[in-house]
C-alpha atoms as a PDB file:
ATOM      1  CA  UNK A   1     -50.869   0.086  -7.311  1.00  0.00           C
ATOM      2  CA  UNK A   2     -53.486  -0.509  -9.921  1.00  0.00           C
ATOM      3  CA  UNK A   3     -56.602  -2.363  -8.782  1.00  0.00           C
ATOM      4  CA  UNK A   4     -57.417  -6.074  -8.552  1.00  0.00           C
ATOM      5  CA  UNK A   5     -60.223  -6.894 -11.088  1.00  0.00           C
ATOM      6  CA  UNK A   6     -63.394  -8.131  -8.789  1.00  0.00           C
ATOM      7  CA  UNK A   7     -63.800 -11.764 -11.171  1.00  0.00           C
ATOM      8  CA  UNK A   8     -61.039 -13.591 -12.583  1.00  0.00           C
ATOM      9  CA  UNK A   9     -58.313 -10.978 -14.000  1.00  0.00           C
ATOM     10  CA  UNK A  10     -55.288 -11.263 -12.957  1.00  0.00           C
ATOM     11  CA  UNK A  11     -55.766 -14.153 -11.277  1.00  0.00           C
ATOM     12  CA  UNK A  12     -54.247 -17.755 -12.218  1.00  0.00           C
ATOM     13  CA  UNK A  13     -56.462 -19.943 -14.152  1.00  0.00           C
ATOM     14  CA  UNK A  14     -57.190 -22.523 -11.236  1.00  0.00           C
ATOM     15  CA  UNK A  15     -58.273 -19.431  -9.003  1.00  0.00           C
ATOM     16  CA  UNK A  16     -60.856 -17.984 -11.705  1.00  0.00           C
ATOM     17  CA  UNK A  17     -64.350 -18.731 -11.218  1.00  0.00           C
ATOM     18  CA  UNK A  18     -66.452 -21.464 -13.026  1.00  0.00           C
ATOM     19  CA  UNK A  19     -69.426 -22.788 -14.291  1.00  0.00           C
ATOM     20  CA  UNK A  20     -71.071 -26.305 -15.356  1.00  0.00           C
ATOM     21  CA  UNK A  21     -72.586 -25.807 -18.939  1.00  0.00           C
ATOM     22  CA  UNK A  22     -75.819 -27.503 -18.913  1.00  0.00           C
ATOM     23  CA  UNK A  23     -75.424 -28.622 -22.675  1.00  0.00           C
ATOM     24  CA  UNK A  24     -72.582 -30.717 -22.597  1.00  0.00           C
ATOM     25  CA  UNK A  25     -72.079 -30.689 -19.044  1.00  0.00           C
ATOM     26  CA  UNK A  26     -68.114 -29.604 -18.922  1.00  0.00           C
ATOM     27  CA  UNK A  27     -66.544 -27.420 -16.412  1.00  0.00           C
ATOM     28  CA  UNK A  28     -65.791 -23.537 -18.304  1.00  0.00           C
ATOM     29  CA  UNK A  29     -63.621 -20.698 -16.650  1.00  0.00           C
ATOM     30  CA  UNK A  30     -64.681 -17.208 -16.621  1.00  0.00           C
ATOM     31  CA  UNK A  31     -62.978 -15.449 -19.882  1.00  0.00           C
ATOM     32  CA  UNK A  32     -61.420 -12.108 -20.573  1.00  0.00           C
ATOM     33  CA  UNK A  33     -64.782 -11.739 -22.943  1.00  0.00           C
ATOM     34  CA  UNK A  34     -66.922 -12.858 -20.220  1.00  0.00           C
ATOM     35  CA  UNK A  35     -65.747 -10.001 -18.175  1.00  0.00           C
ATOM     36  CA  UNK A  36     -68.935  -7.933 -18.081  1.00  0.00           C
ATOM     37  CA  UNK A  37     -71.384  -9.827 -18.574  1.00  0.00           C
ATOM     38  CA  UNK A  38     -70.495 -13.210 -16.248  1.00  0.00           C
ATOM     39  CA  UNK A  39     -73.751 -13.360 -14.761  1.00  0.00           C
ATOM     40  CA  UNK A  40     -75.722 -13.782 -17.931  1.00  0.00           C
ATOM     41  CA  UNK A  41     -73.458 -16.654 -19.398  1.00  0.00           C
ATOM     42  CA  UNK A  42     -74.792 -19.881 -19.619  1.00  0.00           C
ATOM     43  CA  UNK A  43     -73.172 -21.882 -22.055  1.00  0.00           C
ATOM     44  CA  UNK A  44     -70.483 -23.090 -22.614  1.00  0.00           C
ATOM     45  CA  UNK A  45     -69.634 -22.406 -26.459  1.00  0.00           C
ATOM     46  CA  UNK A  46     -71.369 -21.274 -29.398  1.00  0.00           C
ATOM     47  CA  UNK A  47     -72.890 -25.199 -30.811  1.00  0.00           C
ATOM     48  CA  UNK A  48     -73.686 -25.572 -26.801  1.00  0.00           C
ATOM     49  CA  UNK A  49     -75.600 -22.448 -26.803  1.00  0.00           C
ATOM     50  CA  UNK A  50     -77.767 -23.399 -30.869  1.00  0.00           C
ATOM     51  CA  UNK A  51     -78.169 -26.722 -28.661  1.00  0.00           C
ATOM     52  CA  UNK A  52     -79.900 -25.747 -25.689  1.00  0.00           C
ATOM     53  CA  UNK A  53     -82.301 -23.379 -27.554  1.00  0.00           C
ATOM     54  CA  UNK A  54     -83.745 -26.302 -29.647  1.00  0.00           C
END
């Protein structure tokens, strides 16, 4: 049996961990991109992220 992936693969979307962006303020669920670097996202989306650096 292969392993369980420690953050949110192969888990449903509900169950997946999530953050607030501080931009815009929305909920976001951790992303197959995300995967190895989690703990340095902040934003939500690319225009959130050119946001919060001004």
């Amino acid at each position: 049996m292969p392993d369980r992936k420690p953050m949110g693969g192969g888990k449903k979307p509900s169950e997946r961990p999530h953050k607030i962006c501080p931009v815009c303020g929305r909920p976001f669920a951790w992303r197959k991109k995300w995967e190895r670097d989690w703990d340095s996202v902040i934003y939500c989306s690319d225009k959130c992220r050119m946001q919060g650096k001004k």
